[in-house]
PDB file of N, CA and C in Angstrom:
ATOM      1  N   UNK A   1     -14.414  -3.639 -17.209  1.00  0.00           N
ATOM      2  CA  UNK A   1     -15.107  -4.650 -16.456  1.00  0.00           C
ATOM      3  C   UNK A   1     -14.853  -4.440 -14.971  1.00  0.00           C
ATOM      4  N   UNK A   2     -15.810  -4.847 -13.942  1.00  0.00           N
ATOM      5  CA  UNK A   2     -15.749  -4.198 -12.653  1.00  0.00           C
ATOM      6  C   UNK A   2     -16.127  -5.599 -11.980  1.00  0.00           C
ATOM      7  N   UNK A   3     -15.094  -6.097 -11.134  1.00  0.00           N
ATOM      8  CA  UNK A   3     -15.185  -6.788 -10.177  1.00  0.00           C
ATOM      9  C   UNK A   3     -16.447  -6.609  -9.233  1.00  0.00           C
ATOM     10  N   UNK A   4     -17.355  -7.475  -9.404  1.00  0.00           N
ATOM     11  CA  UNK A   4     -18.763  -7.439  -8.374  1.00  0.00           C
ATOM     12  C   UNK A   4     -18.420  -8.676  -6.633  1.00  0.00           C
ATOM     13  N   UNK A   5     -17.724  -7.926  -6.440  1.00  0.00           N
ATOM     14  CA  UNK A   5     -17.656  -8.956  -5.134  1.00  0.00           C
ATOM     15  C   UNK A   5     -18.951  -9.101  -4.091  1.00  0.00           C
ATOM     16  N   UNK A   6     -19.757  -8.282  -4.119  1.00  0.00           N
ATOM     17  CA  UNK A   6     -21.059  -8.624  -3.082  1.00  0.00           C
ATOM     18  C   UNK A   6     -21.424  -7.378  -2.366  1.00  0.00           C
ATOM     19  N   UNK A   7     -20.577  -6.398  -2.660  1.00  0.00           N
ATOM     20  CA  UNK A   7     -20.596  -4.903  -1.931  1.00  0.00           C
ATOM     21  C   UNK A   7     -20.834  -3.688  -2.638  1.00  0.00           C
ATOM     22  N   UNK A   8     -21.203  -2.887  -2.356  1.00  0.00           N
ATOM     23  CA  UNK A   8     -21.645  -1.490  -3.416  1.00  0.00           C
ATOM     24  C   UNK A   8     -20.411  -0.475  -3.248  1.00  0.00           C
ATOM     25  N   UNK A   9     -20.397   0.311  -3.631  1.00  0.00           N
ATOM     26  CA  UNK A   9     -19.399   1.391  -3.986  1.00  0.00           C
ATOM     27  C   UNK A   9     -19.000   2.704  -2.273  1.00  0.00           C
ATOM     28  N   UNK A  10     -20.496   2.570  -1.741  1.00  0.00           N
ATOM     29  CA  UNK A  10     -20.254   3.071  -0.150  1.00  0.00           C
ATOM     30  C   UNK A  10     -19.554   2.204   0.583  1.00  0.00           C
ATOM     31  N   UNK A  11     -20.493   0.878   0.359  1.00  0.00           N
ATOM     32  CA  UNK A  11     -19.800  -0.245   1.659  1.00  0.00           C
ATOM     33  C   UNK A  11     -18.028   0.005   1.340  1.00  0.00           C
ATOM     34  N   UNK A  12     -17.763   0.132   0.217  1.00  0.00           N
ATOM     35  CA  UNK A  12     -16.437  -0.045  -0.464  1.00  0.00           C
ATOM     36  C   UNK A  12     -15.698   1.214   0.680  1.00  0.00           C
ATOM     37  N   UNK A  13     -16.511   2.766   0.373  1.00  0.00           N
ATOM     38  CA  UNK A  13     -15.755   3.461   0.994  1.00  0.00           C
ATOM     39  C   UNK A  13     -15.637   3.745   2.408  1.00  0.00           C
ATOM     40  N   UNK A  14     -16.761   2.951   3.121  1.00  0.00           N
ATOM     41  CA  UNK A  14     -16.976   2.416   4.460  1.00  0.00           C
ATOM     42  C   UNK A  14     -15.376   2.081   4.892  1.00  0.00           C
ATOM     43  N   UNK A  15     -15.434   0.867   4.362  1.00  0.00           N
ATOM     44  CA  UNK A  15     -14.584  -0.247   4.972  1.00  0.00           C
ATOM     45  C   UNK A  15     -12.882   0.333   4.635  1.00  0.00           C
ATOM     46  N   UNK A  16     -12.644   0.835   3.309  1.00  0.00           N
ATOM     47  CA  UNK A  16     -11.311   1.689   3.504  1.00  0.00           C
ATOM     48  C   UNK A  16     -11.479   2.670   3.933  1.00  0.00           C
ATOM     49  N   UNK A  17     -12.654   3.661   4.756  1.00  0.00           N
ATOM     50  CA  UNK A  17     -12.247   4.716   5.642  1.00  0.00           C
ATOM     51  C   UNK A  17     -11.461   4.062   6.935  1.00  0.00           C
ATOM     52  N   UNK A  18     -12.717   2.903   7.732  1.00  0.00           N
ATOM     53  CA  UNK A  18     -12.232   2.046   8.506  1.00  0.00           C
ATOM     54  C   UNK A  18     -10.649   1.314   8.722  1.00  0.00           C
ATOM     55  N   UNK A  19     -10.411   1.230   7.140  1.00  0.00           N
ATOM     56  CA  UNK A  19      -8.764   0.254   7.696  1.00  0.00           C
ATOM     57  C   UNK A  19      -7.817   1.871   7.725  1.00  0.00           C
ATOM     58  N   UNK A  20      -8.555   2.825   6.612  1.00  0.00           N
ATOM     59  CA  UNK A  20      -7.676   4.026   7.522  1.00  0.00           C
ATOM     60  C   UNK A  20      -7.460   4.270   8.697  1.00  0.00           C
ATOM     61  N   UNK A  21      -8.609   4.308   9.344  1.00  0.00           N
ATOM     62  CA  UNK A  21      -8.686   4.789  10.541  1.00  0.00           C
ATOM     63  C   UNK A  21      -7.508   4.011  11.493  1.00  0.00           C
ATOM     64  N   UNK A  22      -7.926   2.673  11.613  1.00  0.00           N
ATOM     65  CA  UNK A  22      -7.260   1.793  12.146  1.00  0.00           C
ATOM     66  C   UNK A  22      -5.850   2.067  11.752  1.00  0.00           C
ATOM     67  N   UNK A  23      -5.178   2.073  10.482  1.00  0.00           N
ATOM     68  CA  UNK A  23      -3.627   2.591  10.279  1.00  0.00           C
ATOM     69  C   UNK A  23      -2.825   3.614  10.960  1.00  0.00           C
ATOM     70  N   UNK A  24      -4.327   4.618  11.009  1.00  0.00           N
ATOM     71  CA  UNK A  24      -3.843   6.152  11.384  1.00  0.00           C
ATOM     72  C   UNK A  24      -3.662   5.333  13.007  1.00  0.00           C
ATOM     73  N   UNK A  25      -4.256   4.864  13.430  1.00  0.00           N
ATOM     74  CA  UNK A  25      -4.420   4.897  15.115  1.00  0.00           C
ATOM     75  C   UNK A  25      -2.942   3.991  15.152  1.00  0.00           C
ATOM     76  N   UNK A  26      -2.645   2.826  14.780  1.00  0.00           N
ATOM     77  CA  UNK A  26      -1.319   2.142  14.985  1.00  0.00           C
ATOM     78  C   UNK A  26       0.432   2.881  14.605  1.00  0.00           C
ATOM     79  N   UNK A  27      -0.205   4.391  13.648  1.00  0.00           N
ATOM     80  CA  UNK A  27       0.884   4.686  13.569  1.00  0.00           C
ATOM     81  C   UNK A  27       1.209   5.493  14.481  1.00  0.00           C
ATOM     82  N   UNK A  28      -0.063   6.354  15.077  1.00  0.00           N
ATOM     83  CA  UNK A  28      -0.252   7.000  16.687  1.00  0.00           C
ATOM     84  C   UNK A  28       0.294   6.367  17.742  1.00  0.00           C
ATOM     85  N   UNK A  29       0.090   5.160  17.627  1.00  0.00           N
ATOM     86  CA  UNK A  29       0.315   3.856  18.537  1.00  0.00           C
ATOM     87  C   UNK A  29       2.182   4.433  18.821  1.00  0.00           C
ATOM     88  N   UNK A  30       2.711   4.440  17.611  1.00  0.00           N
ATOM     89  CA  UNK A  30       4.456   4.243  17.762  1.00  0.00           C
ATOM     90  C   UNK A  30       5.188   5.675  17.772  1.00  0.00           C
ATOM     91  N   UNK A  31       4.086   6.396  18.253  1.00  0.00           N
ATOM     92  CA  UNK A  31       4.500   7.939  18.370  1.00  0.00           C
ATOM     93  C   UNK A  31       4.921   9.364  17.325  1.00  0.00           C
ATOM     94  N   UNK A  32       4.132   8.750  16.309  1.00  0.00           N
ATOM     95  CA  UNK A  32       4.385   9.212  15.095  1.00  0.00           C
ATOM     96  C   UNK A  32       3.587  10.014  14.690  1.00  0.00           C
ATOM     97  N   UNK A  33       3.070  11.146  13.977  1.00  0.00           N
ATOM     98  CA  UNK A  33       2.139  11.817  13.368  1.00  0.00           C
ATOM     99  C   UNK A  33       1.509  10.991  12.391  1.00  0.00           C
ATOM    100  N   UNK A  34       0.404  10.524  12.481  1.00  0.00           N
ATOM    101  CA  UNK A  34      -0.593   9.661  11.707  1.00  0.00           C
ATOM    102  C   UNK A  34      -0.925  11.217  10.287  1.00  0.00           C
ATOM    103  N   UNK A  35      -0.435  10.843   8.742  1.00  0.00           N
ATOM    104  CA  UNK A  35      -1.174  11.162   7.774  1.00  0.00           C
ATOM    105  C   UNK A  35      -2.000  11.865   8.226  1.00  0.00           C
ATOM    106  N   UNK A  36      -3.315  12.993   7.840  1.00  0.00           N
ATOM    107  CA  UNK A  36      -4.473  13.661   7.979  1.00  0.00           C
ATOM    108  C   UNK A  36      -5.780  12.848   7.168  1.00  0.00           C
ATOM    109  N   UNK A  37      -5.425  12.805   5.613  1.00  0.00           N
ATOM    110  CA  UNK A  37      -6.097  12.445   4.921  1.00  0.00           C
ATOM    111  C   UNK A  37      -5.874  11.350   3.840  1.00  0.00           C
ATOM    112  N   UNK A  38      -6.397  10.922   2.819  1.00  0.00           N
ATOM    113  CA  UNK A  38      -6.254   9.459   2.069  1.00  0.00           C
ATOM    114  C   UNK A  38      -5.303  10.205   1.534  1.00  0.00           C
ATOM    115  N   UNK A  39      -5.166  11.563   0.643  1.00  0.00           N
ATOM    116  CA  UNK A  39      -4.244  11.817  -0.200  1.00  0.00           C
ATOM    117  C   UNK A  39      -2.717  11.786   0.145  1.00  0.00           C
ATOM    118  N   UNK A  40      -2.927  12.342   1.472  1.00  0.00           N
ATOM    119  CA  UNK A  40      -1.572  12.086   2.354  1.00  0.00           C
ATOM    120  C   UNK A  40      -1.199  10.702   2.813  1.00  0.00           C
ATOM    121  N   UNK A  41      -1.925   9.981   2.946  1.00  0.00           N
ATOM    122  CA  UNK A  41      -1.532   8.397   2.903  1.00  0.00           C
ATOM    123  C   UNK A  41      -0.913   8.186   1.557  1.00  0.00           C
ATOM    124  N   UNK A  42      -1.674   8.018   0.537  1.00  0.00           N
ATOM    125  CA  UNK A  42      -1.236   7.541  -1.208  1.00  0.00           C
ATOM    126  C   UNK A  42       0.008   8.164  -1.267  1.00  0.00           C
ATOM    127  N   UNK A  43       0.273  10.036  -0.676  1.00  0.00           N
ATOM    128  CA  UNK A  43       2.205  10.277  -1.071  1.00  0.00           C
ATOM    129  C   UNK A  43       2.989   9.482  -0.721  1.00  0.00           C
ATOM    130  N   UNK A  44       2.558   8.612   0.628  1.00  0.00           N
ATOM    131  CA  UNK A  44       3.643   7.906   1.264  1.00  0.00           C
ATOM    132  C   UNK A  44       3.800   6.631   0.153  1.00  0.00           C
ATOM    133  N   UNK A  45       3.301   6.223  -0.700  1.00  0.00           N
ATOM    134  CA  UNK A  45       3.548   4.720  -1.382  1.00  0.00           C
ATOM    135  C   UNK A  45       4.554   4.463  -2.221  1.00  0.00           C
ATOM    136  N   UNK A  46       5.204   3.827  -2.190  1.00  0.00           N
ATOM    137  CA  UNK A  46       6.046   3.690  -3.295  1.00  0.00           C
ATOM    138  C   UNK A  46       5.692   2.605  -4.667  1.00  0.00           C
ATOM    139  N   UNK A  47       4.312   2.051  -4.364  1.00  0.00           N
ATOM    140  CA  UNK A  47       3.489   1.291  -5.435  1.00  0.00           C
ATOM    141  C   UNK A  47       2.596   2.126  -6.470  1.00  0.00           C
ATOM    142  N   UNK A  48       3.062   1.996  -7.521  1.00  0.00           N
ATOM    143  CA  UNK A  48       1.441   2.988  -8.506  1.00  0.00           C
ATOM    144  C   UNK A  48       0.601   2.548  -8.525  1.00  0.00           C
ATOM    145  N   UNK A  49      -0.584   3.465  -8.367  1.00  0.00           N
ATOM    146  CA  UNK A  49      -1.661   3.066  -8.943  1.00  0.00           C
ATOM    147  C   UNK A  49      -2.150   2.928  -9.818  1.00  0.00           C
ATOM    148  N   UNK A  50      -3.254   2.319 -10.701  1.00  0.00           N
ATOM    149  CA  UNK A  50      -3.076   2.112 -11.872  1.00  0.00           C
ATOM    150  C   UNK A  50      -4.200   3.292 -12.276  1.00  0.00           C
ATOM    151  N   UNK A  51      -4.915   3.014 -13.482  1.00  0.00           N
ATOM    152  CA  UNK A  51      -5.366   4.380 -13.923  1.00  0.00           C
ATOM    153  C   UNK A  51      -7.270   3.531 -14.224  1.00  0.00           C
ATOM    154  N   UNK A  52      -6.509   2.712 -14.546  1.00  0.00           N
ATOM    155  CA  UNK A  52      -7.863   1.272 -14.485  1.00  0.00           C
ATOM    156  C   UNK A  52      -7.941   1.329 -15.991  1.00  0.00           C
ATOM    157  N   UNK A  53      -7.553   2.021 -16.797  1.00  0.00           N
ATOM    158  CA  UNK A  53      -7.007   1.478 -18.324  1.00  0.00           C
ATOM    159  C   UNK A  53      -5.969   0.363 -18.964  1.00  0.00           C
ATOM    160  N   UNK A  54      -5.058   0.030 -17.645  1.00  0.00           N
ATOM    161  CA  UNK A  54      -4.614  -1.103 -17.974  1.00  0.00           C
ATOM    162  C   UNK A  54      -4.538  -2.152 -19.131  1.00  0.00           C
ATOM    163  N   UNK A  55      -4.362  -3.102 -19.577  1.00  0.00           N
ATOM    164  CA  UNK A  55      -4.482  -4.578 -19.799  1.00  0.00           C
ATOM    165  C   UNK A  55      -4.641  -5.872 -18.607  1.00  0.00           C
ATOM    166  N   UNK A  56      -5.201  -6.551 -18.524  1.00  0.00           N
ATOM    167  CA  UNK A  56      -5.311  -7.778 -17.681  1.00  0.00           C
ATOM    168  C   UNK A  56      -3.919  -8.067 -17.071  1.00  0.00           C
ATOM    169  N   UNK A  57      -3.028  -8.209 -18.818  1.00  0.00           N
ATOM    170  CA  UNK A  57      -1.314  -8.519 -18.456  1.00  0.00           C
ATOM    171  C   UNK A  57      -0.486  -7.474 -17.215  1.00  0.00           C
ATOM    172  N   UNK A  58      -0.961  -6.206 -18.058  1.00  0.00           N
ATOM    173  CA  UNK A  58      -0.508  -5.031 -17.274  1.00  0.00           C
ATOM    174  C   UNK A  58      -0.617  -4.979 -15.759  1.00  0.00           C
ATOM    175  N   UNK A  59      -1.831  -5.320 -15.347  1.00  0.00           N
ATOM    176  CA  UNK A  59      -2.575  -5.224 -14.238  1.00  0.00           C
ATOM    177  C   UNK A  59      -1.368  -5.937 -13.528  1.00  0.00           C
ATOM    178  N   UNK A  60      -1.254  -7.356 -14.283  1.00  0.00           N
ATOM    179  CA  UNK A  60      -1.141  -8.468 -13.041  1.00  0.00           C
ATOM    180  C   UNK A  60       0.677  -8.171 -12.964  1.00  0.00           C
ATOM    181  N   UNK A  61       1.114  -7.692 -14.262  1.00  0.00           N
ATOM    182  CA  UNK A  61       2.992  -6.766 -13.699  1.00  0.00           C
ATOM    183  C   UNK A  61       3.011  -5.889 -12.787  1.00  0.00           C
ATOM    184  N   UNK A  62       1.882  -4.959 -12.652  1.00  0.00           N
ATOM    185  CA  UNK A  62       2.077  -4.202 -11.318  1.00  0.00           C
ATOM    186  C   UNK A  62       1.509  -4.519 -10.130  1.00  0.00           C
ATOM    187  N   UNK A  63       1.189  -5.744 -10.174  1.00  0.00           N
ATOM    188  CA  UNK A  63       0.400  -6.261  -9.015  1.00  0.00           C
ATOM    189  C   UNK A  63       1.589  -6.696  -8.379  1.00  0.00           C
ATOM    190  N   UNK A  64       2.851  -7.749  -9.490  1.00  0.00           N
ATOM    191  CA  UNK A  64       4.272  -8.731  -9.021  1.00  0.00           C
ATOM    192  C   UNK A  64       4.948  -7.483  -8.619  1.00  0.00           C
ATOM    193  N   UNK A  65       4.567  -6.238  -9.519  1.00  0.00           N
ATOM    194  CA  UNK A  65       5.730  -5.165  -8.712  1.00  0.00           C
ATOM    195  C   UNK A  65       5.576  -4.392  -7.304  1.00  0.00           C
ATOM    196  N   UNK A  66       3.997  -4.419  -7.271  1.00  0.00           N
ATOM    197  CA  UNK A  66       4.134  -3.871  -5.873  1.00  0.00           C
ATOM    198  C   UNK A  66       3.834  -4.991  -4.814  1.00  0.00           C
ATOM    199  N   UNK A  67       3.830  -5.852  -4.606  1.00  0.00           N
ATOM    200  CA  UNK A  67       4.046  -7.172  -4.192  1.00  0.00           C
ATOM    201  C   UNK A  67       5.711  -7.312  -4.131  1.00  0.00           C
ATOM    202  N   UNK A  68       6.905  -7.278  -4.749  1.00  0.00           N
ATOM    203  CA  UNK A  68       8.201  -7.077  -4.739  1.00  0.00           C
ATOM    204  C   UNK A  68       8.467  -5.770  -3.944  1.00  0.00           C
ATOM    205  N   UNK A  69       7.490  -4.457  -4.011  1.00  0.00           N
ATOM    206  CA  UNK A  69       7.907  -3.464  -2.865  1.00  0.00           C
ATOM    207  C   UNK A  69       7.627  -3.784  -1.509  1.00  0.00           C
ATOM    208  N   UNK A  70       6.431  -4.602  -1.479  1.00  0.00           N
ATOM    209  CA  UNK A  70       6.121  -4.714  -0.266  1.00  0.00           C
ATOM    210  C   UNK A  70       7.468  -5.643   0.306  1.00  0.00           C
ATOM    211  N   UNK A  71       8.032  -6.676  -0.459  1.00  0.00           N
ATOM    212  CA  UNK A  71       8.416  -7.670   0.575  1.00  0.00           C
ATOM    213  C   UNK A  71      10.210  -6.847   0.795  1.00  0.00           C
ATOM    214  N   UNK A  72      10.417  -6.099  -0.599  1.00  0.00           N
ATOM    215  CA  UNK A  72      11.828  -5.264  -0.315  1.00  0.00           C
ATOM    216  C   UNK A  72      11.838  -4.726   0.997  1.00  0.00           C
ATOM    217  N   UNK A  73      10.785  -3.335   1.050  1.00  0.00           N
ATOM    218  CA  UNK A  73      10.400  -2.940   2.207  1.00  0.00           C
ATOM    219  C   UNK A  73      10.719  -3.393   3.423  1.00  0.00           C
ATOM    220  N   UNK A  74       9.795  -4.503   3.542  1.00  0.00           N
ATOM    221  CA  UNK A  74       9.699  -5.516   4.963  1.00  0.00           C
ATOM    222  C   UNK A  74      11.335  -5.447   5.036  1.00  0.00           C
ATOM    223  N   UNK A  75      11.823  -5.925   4.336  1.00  0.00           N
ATOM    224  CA  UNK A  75      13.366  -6.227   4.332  1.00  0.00           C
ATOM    225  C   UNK A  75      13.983  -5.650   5.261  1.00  0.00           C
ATOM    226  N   UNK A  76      14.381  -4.207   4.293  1.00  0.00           N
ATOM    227  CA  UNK A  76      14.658  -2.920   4.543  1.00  0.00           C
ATOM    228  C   UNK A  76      14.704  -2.523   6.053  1.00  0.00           C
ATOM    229  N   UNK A  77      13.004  -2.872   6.440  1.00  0.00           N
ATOM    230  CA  UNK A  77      12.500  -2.172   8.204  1.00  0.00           C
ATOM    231  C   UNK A  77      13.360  -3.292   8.747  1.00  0.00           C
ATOM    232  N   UNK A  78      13.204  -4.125   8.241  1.00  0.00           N
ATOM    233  CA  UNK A  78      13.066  -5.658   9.757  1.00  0.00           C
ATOM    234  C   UNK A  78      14.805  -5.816  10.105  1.00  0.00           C
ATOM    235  N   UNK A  79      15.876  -5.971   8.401  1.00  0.00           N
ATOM    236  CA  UNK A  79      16.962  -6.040   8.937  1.00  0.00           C
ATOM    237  C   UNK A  79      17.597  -4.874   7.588  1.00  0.00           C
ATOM    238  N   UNK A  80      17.778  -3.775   8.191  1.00  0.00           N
ATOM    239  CA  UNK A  80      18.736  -3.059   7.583  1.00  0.00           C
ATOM    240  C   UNK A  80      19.875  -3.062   7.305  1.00  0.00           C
ATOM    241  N   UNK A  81      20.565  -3.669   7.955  1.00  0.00           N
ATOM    242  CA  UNK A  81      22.374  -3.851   8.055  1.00  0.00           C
ATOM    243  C   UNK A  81      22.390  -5.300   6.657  1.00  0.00           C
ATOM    244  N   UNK A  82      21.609  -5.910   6.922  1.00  0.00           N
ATOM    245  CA  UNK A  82      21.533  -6.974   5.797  1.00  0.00           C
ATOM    246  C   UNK A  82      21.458  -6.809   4.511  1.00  0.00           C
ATOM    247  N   UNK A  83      20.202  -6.008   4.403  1.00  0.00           N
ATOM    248  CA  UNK A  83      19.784  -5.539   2.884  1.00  0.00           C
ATOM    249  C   UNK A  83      20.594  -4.583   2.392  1.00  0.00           C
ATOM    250  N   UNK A  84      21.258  -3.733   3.508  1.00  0.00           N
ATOM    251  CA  UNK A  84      22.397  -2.704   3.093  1.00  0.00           C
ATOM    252  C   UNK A  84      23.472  -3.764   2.543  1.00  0.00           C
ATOM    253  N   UNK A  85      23.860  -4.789   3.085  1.00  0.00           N
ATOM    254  CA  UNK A  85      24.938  -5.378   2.475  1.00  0.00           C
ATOM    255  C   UNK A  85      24.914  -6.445   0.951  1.00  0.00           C
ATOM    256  N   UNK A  86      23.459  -6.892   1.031  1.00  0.00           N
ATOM    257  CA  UNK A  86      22.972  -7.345   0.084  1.00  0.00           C
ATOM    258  C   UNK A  86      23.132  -6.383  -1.235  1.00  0.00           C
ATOM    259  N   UNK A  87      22.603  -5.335  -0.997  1.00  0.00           N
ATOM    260  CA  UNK A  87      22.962  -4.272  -2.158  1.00  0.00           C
ATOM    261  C   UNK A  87      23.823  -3.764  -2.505  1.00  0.00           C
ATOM    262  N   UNK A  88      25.211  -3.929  -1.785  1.00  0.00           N
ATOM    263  CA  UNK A  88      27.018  -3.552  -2.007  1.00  0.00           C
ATOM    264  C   UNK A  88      26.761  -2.363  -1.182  1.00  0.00           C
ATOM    265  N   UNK A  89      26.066  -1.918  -0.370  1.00  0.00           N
ATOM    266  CA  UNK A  89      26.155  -0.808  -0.143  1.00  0.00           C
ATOM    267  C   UNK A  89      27.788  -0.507   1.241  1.00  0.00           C
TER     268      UNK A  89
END
């Protein structure tokens, strides 16, 4: 089953070339080598993707899990000395 939100399958790849673009330029922004391409973006993730064979249930566990990377993450960047101690490290 395929989510019909109001957009076709270009507009789709429109708009994530676009928030690429925009990523690539903010990571330029902080003096960094911006990725080349999508595939080289996706190595950097530490979230899976799914395969779209899923279950509904399935779906929505890796949705809480990469939702839990994102906010670890944040952690991680924002206060390191914290989350290092949080973890016994």
């Amino acid at each position: 089953m395929e989510l019909n939100i109001g957009i076709d399958s270009e507009q789709r790849k429109n708009i994530a070339g676009g928030l690429s673009k925009l990523l690539a330029e903010r990571i330029r922004a902080l003096g960094i080598k911006a990725p080349g391409s999508y595939s080289a973006f996706a190595a950097l993730t530490a979230i899976n993707e799914g395969t779209g064979e899923e279950s509904a249930e399935e779906m929505i566990r890796e949705l809480v899990r990469g939702q839990e990377t994102v906010v670890r993450t944040a952690r991680e960047a924002c206060w390191p000395d914290q989350t290092r101690h949080q973890r016994g490290k």
